[in-house]
PDB file of N, CA and C in Angstrom:
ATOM      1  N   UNK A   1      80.561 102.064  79.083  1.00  0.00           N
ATOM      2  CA  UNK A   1      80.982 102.484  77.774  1.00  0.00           C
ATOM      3  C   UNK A   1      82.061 101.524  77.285  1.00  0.00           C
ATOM      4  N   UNK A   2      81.858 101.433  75.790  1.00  0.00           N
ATOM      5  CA  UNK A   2      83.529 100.335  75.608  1.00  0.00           C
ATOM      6  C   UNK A   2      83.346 101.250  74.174  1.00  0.00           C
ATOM      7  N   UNK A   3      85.108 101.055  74.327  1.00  0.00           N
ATOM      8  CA  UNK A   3      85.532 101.680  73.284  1.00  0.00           C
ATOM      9  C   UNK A   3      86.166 100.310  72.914  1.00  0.00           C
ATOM     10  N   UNK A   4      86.205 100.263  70.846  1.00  0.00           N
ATOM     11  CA  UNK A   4      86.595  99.261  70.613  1.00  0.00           C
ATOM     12  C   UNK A   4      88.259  99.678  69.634  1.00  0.00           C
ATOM     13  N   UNK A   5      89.217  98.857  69.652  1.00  0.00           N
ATOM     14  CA  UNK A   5      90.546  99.778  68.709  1.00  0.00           C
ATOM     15  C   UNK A   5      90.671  98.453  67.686  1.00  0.00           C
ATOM     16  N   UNK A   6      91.374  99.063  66.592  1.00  0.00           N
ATOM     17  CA  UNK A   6      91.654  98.021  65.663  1.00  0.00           C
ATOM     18  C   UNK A   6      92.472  97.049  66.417  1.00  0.00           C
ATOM     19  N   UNK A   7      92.212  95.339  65.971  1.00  0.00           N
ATOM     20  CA  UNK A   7      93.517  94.648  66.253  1.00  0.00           C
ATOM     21  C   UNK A   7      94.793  94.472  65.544  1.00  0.00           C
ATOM     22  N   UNK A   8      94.874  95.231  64.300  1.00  0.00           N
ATOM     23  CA  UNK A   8      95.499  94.803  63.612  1.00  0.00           C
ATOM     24  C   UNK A   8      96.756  96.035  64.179  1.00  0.00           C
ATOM     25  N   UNK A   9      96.608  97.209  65.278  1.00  0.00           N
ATOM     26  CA  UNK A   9      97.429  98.280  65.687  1.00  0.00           C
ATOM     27  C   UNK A   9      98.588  97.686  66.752  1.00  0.00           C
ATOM     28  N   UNK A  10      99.667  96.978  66.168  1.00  0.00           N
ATOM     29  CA  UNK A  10     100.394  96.867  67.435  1.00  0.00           C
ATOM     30  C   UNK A  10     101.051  97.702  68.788  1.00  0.00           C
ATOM     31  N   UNK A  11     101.007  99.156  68.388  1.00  0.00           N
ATOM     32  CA  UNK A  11     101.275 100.138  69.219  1.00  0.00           C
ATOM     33  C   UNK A  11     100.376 100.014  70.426  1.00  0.00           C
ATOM     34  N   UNK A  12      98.981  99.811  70.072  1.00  0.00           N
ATOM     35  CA  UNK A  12      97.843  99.457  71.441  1.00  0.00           C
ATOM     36  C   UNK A  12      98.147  98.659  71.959  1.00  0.00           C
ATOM     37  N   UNK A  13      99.230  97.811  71.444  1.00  0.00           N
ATOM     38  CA  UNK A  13      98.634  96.386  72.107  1.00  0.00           C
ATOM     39  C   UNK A  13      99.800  96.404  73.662  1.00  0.00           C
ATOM     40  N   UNK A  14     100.303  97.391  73.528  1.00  0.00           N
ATOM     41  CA  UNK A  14     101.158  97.563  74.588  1.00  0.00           C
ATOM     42  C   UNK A  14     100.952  97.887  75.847  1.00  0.00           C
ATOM     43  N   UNK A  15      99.508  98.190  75.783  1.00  0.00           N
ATOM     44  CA  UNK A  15      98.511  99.455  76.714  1.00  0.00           C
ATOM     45  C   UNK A  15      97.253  98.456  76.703  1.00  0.00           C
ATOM     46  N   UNK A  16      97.655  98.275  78.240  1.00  0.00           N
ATOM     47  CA  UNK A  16      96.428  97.391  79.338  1.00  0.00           C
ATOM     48  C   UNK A  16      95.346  98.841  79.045  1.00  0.00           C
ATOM     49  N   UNK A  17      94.165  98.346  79.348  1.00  0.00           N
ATOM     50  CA  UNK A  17      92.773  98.997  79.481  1.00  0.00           C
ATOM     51  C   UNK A  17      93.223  99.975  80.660  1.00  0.00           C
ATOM     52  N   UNK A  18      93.571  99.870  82.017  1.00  0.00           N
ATOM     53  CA  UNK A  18      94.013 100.510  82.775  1.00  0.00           C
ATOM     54  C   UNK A  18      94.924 102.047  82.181  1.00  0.00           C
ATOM     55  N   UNK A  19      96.023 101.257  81.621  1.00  0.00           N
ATOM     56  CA  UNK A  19      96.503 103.122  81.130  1.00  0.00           C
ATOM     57  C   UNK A  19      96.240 103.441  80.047  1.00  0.00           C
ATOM     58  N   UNK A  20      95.032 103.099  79.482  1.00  0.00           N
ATOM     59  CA  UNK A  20      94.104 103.719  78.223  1.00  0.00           C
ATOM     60  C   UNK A  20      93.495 104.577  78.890  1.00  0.00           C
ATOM     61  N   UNK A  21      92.873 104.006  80.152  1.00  0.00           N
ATOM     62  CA  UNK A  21      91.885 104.818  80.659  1.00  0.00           C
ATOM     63  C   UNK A  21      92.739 105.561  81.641  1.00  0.00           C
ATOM     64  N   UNK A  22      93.708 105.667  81.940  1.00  0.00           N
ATOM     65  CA  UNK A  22      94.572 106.485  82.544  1.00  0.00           C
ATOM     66  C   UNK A  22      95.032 107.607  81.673  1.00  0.00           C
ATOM     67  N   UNK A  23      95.750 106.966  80.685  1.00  0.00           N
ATOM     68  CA  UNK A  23      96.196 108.089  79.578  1.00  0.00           C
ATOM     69  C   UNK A  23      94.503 109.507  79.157  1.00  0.00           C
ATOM     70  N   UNK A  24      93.464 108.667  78.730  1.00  0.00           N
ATOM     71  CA  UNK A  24      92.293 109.063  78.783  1.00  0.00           C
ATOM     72  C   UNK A  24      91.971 110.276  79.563  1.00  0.00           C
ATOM     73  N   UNK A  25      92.116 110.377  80.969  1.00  0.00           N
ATOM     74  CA  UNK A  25      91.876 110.986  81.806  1.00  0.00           C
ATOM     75  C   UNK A  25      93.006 112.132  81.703  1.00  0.00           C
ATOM     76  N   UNK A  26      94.097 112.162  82.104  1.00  0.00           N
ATOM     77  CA  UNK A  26      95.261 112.936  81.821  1.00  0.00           C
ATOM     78  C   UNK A  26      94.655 113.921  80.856  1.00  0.00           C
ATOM     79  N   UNK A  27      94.907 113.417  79.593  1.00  0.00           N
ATOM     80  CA  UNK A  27      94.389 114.406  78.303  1.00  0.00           C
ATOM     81  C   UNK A  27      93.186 114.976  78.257  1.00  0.00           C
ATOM     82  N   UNK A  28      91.956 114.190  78.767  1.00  0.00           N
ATOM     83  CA  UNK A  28      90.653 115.425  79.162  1.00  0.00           C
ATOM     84  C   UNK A  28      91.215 116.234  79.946  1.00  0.00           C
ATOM     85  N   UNK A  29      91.622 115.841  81.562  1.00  0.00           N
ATOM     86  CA  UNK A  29      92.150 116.992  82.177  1.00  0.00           C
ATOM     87  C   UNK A  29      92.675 118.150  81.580  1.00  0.00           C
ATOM     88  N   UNK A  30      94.297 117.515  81.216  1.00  0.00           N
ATOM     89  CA  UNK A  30      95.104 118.720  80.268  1.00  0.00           C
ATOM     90  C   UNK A  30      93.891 119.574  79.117  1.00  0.00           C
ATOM     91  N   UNK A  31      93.287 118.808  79.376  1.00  0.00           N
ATOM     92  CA  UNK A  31      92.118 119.822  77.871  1.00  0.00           C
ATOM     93  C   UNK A  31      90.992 120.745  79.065  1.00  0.00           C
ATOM     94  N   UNK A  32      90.886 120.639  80.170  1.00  0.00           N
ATOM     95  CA  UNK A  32      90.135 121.655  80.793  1.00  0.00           C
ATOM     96  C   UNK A  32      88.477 120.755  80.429  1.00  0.00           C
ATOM     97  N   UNK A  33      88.713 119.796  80.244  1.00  0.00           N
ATOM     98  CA  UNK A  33      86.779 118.938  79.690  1.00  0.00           C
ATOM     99  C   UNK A  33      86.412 118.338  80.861  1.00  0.00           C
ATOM    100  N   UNK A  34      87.374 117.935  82.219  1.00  0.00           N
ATOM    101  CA  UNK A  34      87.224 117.068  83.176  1.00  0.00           C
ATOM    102  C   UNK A  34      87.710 117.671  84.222  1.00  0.00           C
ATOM    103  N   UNK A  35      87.101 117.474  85.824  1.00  0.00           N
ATOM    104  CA  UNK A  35      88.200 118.217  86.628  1.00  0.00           C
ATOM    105  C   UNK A  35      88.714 117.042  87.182  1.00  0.00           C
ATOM    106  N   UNK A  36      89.564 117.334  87.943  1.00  0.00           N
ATOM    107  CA  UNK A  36      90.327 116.526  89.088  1.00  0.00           C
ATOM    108  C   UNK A  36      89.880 115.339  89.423  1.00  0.00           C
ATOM    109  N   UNK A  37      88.721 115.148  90.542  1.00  0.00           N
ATOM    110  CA  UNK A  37      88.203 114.302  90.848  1.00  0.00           C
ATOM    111  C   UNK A  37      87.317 113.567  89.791  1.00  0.00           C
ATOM    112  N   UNK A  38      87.173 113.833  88.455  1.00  0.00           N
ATOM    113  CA  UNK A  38      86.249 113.371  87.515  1.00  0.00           C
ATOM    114  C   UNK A  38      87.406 112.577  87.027  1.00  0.00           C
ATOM    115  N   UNK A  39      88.550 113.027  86.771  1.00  0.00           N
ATOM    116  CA  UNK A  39      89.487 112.542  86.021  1.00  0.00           C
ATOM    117  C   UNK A  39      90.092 111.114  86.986  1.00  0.00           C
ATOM    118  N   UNK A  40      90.140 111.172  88.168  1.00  0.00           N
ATOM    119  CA  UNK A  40      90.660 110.457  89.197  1.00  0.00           C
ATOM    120  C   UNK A  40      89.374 108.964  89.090  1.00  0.00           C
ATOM    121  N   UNK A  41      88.355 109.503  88.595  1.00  0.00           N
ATOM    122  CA  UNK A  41      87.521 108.491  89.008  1.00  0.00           C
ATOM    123  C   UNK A  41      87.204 107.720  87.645  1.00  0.00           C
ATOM    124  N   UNK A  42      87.609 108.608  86.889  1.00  0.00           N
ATOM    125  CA  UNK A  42      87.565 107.679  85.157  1.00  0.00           C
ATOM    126  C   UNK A  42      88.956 106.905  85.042  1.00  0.00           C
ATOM    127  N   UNK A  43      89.822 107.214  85.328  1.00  0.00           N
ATOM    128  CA  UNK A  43      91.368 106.194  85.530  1.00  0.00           C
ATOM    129  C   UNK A  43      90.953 104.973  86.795  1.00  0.00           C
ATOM    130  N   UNK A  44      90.403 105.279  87.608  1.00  0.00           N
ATOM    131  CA  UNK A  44      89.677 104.295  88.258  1.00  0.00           C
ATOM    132  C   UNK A  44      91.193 104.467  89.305  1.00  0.00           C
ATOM    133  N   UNK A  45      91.283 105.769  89.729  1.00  0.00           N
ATOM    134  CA  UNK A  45      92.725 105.970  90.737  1.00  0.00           C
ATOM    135  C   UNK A  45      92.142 106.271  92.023  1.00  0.00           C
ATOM    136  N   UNK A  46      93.103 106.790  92.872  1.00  0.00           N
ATOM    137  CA  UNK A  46      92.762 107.361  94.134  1.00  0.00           C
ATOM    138  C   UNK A  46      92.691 109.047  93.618  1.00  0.00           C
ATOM    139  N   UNK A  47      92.475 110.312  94.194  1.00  0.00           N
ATOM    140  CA  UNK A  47      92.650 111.507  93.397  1.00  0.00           C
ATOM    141  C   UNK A  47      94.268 111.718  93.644  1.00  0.00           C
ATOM    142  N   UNK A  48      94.694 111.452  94.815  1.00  0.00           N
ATOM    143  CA  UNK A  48      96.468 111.475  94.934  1.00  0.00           C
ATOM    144  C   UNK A  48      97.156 111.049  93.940  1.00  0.00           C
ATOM    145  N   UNK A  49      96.702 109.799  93.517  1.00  0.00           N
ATOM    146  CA  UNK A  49      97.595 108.868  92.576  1.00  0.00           C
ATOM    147  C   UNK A  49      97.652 109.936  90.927  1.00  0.00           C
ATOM    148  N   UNK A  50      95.994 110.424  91.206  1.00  0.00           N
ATOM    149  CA  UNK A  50      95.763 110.913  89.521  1.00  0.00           C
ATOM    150  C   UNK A  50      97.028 111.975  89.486  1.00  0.00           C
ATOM    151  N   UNK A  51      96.875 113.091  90.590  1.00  0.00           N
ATOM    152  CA  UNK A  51      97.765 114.479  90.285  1.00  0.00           C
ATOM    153  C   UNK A  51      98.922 113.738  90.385  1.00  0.00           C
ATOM    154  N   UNK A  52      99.594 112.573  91.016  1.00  0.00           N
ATOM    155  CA  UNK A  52     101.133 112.296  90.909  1.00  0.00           C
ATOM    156  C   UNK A  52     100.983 111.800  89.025  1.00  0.00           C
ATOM    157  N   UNK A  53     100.052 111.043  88.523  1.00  0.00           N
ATOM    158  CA  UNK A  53      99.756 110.828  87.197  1.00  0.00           C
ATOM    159  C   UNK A  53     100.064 112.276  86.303  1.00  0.00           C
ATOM    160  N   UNK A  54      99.495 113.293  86.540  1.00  0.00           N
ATOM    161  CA  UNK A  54      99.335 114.579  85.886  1.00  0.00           C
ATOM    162  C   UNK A  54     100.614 115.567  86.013  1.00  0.00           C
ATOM    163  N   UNK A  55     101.200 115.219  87.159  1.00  0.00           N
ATOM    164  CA  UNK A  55     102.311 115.656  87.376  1.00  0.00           C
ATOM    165  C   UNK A  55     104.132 114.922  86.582  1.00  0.00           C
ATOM    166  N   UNK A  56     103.638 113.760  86.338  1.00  0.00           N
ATOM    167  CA  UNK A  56     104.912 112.774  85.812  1.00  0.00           C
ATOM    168  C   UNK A  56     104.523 113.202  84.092  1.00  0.00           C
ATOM    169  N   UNK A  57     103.434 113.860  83.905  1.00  0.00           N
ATOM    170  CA  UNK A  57     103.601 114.075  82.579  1.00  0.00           C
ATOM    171  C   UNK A  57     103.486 115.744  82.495  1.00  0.00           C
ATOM    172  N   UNK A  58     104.059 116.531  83.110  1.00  0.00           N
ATOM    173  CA  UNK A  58     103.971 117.910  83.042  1.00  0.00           C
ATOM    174  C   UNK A  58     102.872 118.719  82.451  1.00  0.00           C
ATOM    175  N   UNK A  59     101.642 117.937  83.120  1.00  0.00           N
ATOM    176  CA  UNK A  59     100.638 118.724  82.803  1.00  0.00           C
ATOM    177  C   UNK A  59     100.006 119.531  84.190  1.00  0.00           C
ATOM    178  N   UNK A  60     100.062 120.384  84.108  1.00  0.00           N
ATOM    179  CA  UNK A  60      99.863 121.778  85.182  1.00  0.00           C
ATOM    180  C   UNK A  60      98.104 121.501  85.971  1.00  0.00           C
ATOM    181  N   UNK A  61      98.372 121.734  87.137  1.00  0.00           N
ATOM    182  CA  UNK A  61      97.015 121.662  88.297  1.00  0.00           C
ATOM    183  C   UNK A  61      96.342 122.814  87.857  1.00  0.00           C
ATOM    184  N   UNK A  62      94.479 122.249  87.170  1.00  0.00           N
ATOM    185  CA  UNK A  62      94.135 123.880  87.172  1.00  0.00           C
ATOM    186  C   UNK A  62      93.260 124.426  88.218  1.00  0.00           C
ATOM    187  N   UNK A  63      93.747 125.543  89.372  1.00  0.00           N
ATOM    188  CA  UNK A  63      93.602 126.173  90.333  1.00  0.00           C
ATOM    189  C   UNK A  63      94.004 127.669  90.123  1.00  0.00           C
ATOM    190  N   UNK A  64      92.860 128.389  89.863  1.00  0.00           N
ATOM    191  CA  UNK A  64      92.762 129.547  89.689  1.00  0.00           C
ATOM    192  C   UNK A  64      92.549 130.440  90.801  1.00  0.00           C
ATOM    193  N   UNK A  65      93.261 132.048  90.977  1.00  0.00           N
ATOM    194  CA  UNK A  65      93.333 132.507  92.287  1.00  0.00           C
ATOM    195  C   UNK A  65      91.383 132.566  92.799  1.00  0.00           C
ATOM    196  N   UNK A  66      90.927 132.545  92.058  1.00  0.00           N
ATOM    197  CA  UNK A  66      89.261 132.348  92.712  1.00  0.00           C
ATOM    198  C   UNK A  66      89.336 131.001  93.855  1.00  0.00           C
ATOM    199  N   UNK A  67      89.877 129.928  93.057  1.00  0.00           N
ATOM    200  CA  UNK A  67      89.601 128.458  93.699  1.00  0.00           C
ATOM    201  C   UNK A  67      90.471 128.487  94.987  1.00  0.00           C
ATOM    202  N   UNK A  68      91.434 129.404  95.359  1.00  0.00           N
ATOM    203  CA  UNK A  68      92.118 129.803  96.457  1.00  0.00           C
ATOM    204  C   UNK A  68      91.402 130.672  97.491  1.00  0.00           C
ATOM    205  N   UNK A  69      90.801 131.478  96.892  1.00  0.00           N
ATOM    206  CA  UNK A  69      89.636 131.865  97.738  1.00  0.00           C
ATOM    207  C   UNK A  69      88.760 131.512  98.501  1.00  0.00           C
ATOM    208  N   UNK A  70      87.870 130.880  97.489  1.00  0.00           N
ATOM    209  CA  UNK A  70      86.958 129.670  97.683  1.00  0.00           C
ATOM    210  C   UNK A  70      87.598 128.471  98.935  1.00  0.00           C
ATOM    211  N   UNK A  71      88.549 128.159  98.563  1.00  0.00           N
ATOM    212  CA  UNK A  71      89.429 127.365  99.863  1.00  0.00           C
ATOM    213  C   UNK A  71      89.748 127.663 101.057  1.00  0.00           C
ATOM    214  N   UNK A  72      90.113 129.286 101.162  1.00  0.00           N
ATOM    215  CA  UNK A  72      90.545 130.112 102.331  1.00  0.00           C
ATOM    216  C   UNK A  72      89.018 130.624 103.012  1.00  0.00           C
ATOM    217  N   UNK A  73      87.648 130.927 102.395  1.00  0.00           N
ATOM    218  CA  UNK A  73      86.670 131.279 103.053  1.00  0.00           C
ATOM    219  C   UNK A  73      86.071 129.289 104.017  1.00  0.00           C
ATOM    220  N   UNK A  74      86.236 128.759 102.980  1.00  0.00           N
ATOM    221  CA  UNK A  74      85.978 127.112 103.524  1.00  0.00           C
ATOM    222  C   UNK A  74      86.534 127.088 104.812  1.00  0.00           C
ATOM    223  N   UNK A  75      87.877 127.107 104.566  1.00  0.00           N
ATOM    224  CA  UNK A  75      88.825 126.792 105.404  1.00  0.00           C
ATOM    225  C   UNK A  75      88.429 127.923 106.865  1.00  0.00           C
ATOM    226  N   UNK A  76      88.083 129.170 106.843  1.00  0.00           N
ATOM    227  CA  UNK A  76      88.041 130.260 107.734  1.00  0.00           C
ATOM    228  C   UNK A  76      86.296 129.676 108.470  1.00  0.00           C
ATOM    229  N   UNK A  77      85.175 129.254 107.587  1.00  0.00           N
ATOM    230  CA  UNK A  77      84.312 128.994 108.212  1.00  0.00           C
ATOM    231  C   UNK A  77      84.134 127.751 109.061  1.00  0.00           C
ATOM    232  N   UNK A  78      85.316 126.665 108.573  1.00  0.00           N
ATOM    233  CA  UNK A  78      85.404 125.596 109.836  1.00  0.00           C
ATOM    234  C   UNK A  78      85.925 126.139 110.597  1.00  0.00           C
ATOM    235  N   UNK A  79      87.552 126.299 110.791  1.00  0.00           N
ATOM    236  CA  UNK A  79      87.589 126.921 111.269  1.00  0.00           C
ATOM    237  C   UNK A  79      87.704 127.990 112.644  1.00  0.00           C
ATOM    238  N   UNK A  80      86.268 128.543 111.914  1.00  0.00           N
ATOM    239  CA  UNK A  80      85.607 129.987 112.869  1.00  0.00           C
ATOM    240  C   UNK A  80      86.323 130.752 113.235  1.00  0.00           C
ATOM    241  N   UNK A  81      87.651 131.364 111.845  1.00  0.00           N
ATOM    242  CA  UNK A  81      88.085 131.755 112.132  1.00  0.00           C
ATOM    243  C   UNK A  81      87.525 133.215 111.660  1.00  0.00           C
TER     244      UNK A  81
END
């Protein structure tokens, strides 16, 4: 995909392709359109790097008490517990 921006915007011109597509990711996240690892892999990060990314801009991990569940039955069937 390429996205193309005016040249005539000097504000862009400050912002490597890297934290376009970083910034990019962040804001789907924060919008609930992308999860975690989708977002980690469109910034072209590690998934660690993304949440320290998501975290330096106070946008909140979304993990709902279901997805804790879901983690604790995972976690109980390796496990064997």
């Amino acid at each position: 995909m390429t996205i193309t921006f005016p040249d005539d915007d000097g504000a862009l011109l400050k912002f490597t392709a890297d934290d376009l597509r970083l910034e990019l990711a962040c804001a789907l996240y924060a919008r609930h359109r992308i999860t975690l690892s989708q977002g980690a892999r469109l910034a072209g990060i590690e998934r660690m790097v993304f949440q320290e990314a998501l975290c330096d801009r106070d946008i909140d991990m979304h993990y709902s008490s279901d997805d804790l569940k879901t983690d604790l039955a995972s976690l109980e069937a390796v496990l064997g517990a």
